[in-house]
Protein backbone atom coordinates (compact mmCIF):
# COMPACT_ATOMS: atom_id res chain seq x y z
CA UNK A 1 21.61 79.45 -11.53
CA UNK A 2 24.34 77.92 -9.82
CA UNK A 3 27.55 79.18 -7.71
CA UNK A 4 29.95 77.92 -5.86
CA UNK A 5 32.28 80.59 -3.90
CA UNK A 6 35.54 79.66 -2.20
CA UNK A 7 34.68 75.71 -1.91
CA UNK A 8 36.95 73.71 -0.23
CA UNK A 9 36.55 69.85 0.54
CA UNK A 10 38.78 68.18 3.34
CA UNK A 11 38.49 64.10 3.53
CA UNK A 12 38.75 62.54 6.43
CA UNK A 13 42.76 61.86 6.96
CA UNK A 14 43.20 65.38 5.81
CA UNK A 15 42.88 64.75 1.69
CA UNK A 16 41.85 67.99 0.52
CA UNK A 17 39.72 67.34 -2.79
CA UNK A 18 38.75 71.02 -3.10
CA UNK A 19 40.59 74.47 -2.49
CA UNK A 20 38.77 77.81 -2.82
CA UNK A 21 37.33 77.01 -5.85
CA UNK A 22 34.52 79.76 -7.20
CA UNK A 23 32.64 79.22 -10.51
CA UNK A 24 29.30 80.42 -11.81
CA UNK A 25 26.99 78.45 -14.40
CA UNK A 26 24.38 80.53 -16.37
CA UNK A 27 20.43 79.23 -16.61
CA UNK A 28 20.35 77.10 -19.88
CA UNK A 29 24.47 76.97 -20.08
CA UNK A 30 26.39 73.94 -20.74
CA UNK A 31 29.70 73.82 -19.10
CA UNK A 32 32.69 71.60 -18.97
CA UNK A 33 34.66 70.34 -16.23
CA UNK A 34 37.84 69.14 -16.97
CA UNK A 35 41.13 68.13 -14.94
CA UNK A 36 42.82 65.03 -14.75
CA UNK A 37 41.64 61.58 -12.68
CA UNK A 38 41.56 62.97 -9.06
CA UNK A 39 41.44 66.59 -9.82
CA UNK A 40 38.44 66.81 -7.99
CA UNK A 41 35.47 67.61 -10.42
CA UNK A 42 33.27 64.30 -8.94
CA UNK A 43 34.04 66.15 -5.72
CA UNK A 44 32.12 69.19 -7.40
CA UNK A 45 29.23 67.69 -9.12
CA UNK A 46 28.62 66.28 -5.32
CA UNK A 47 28.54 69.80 -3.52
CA UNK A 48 26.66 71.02 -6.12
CA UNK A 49 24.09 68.34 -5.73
CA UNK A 50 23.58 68.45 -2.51
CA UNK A 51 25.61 64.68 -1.83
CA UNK A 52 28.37 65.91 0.11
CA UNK A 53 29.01 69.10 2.31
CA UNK A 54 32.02 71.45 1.40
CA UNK A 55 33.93 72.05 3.97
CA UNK A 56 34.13 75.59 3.30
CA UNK A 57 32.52 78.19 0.71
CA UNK A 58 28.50 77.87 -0.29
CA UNK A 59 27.12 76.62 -2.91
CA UNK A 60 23.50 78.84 -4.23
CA UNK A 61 21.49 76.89 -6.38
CA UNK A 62 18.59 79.44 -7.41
CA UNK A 63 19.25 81.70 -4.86
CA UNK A 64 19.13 79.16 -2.39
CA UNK A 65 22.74 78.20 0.31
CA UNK A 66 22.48 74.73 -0.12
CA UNK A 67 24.95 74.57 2.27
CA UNK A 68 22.60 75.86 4.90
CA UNK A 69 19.73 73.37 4.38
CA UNK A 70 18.76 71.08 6.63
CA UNK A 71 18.39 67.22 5.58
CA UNK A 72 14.83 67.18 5.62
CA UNK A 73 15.06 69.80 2.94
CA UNK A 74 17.45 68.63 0.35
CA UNK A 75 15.98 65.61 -1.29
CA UNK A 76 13.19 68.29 -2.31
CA UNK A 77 16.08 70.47 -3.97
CA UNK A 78 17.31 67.31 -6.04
CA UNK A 79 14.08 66.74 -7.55
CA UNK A 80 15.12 69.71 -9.76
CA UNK A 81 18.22 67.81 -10.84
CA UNK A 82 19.04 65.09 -13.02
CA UNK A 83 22.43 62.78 -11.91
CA UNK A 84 24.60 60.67 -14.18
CA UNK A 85 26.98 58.91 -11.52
CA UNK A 86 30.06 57.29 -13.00
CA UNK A 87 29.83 54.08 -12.08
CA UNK A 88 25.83 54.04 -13.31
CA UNK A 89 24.48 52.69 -9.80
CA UNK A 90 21.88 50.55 -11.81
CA UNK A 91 19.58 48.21 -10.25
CA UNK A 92 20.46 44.76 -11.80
CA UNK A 93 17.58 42.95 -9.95
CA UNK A 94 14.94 45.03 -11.81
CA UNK A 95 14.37 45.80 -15.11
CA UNK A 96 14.64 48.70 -17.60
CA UNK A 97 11.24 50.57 -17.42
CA UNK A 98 11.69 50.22 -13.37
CA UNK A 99 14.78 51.78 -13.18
CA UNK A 100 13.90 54.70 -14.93
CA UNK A 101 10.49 54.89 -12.80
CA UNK A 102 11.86 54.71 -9.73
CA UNK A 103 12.76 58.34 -9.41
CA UNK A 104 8.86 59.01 -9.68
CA UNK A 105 8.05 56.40 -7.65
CA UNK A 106 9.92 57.79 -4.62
CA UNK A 107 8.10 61.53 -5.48
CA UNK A 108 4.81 59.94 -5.99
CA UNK A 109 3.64 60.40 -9.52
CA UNK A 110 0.42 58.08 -10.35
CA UNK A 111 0.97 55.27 -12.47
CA UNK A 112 -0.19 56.55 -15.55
CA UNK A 113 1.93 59.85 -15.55
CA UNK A 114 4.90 57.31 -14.44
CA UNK A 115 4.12 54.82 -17.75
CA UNK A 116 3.94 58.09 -19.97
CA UNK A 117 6.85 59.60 -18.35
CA UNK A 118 9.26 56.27 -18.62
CA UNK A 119 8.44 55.63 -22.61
CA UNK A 120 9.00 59.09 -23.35
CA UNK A 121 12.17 59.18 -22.18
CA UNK A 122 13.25 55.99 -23.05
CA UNK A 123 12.74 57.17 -26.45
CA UNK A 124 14.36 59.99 -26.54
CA UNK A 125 17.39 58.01 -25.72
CA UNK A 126 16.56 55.39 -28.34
CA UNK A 127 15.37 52.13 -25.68
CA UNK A 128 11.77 52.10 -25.92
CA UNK A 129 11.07 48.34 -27.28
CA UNK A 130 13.29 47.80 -24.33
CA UNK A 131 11.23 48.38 -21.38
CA UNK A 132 11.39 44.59 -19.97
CA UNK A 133 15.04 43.52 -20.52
CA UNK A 134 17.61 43.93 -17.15
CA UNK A 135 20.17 46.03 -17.33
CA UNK A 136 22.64 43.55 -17.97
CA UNK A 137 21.33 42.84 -20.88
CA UNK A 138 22.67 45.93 -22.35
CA UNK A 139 26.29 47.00 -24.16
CA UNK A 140 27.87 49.61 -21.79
CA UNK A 141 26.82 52.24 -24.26
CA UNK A 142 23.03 51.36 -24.07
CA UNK A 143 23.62 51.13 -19.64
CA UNK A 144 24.67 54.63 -20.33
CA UNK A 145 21.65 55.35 -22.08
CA UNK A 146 19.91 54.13 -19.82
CA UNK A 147 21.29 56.22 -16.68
CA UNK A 148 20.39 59.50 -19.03
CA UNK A 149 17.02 58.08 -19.05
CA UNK A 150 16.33 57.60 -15.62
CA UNK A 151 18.37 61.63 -14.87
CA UNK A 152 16.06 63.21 -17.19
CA UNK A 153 12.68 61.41 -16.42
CA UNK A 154 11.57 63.34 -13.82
CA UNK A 155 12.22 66.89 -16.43
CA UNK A 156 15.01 68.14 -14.45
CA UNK A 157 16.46 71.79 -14.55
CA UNK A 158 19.82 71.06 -14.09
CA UNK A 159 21.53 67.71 -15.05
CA UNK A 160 24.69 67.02 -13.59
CA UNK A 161 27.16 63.94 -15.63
CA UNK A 162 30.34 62.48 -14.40
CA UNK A 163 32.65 61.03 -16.74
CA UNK A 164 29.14 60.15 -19.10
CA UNK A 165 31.27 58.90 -21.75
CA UNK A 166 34.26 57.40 -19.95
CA UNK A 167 33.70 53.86 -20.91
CA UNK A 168 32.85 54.28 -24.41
CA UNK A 169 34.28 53.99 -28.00
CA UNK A 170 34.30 57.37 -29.80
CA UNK A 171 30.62 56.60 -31.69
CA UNK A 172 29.02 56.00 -28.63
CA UNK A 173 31.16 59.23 -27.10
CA UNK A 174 29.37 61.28 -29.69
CA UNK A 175 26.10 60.14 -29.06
CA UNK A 176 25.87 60.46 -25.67
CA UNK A 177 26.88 64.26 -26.49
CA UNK A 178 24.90 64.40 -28.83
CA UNK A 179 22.04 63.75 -26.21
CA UNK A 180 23.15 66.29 -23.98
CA UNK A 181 23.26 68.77 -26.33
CA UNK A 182 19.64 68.34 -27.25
CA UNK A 183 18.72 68.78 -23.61
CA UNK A 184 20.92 72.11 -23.33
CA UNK A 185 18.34 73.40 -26.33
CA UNK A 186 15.46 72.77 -24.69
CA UNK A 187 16.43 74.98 -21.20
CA UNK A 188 18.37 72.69 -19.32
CA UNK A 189 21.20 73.49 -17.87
CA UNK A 190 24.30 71.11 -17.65
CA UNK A 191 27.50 70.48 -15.89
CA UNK A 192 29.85 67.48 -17.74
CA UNK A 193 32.93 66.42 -15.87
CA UNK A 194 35.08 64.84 -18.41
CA UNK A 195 39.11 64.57 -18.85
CA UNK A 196 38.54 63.71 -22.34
CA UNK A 197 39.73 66.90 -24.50
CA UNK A 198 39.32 65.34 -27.38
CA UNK A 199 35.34 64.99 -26.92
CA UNK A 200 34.58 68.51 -26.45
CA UNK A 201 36.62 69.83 -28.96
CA UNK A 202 35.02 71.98 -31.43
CA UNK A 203 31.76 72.61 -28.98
CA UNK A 204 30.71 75.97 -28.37
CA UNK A 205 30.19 74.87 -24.72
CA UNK A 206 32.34 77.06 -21.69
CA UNK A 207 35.34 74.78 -19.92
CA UNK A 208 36.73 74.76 -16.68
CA UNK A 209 39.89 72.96 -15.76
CA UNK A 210 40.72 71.76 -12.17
CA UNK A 211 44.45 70.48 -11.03
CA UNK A 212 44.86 69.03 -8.38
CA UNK A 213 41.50 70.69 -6.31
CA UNK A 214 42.06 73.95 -7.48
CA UNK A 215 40.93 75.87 -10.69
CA UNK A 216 43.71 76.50 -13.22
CA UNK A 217 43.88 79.78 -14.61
């Protein structure tokens, strides 16, 4: 499903994020990407999503170079993902059933199928009741909750998390796992990036480990 062959990622000023780094994810796999702060696996998630441009390699995504599509064409690729960004990128001015809407709104589902859509998966991540609060009402574990809702509303094939669990205390940490590994049952295929060891230990779920841009052996 997806594969990234030889990437490489140059900043500008010459900061190389990525170095001919190849990797394959199975349809319905959950995989791991660890490395330490920097190591370059937000870099990853971002050329796999279609957010950045490698500067070298291709990235297929169902048989389709993403790296060869034009901009008109890519937000229509991303409506088969789900993204968990890091740093949430809620909107604090709205509240919780219309941040988890808006990815429908901007493909233009109705309004019913958007209602039905937004309470089903805010209860699958345990917020419905909380459809009318703002965000900042919430404990960092339930923004996190949250940002799963809104990546998973519109049934994505591939869900894509960075550092999903960074914030939180180890109960939450499991949770939020927890969550992701009752997606992976259903079809969905995931890509983590964590550099918490501790959180994936004991999961029968494939790793990879980046240093420094490039995958360790």
């Amino acid at each position: 499903m997806i594969t990234v062959s030889h990437i490489s990622k140059r900043y500008p000023g010459g900061y190389e994020a990525l170095k001919d780094v190849s990797a394959h994810v199975a349809p319905g796999e959950m995989l791991f990407l660890t490395g330490h702060s920097g190591a370059g696996k937000s870099t990853l998630l971002k050329l796999v999503a279609g957010i950045e441009r490698p500067t070298g390699g291709s990235v297929v995504i169902n048989g389709q170079n993403i790296t060869k599509m034009g901009p008109a064409s890519l937000p229509f690729l991303r409506r088969n993902f789900g993204f968990i960004f890091q740093d949430h990128k809620l909107l604090f001015d709205r509240n919780v059933f219309d941040n988890v809407a808006l990815p429908l709104i901007i493909s233009g589902f109705p309004r019913r199928e958007i209602a039905r859509r937004v309470r089903a998966a805010l209860d699958k991540v345990g917020l419905l009741g909380r459809e009318k609060v703002g965000p900042v009402t919430l404990s960092g574990g339930e923004q996190q909750r949250l940002c799963i809702a809104r990546a998973v509303v519109n049934r994505p094939a591939i869900l894509l998390a960075d550092e999903p669990t960074g914030n939180l205390d180890s109960a939450y940490a499991g949770e939020i796992i927890s969550m992701f590994k009752a997606f992976n049952q259903v079809g969905v295929t995931i890509m983590i990036a964590t550099h918490d060891l501790a959180l994936i230990h004991g999961l029968q779920a494939r790793s990879i480990h980046l240093d420094h841009g490039r995958l360790a052996p």
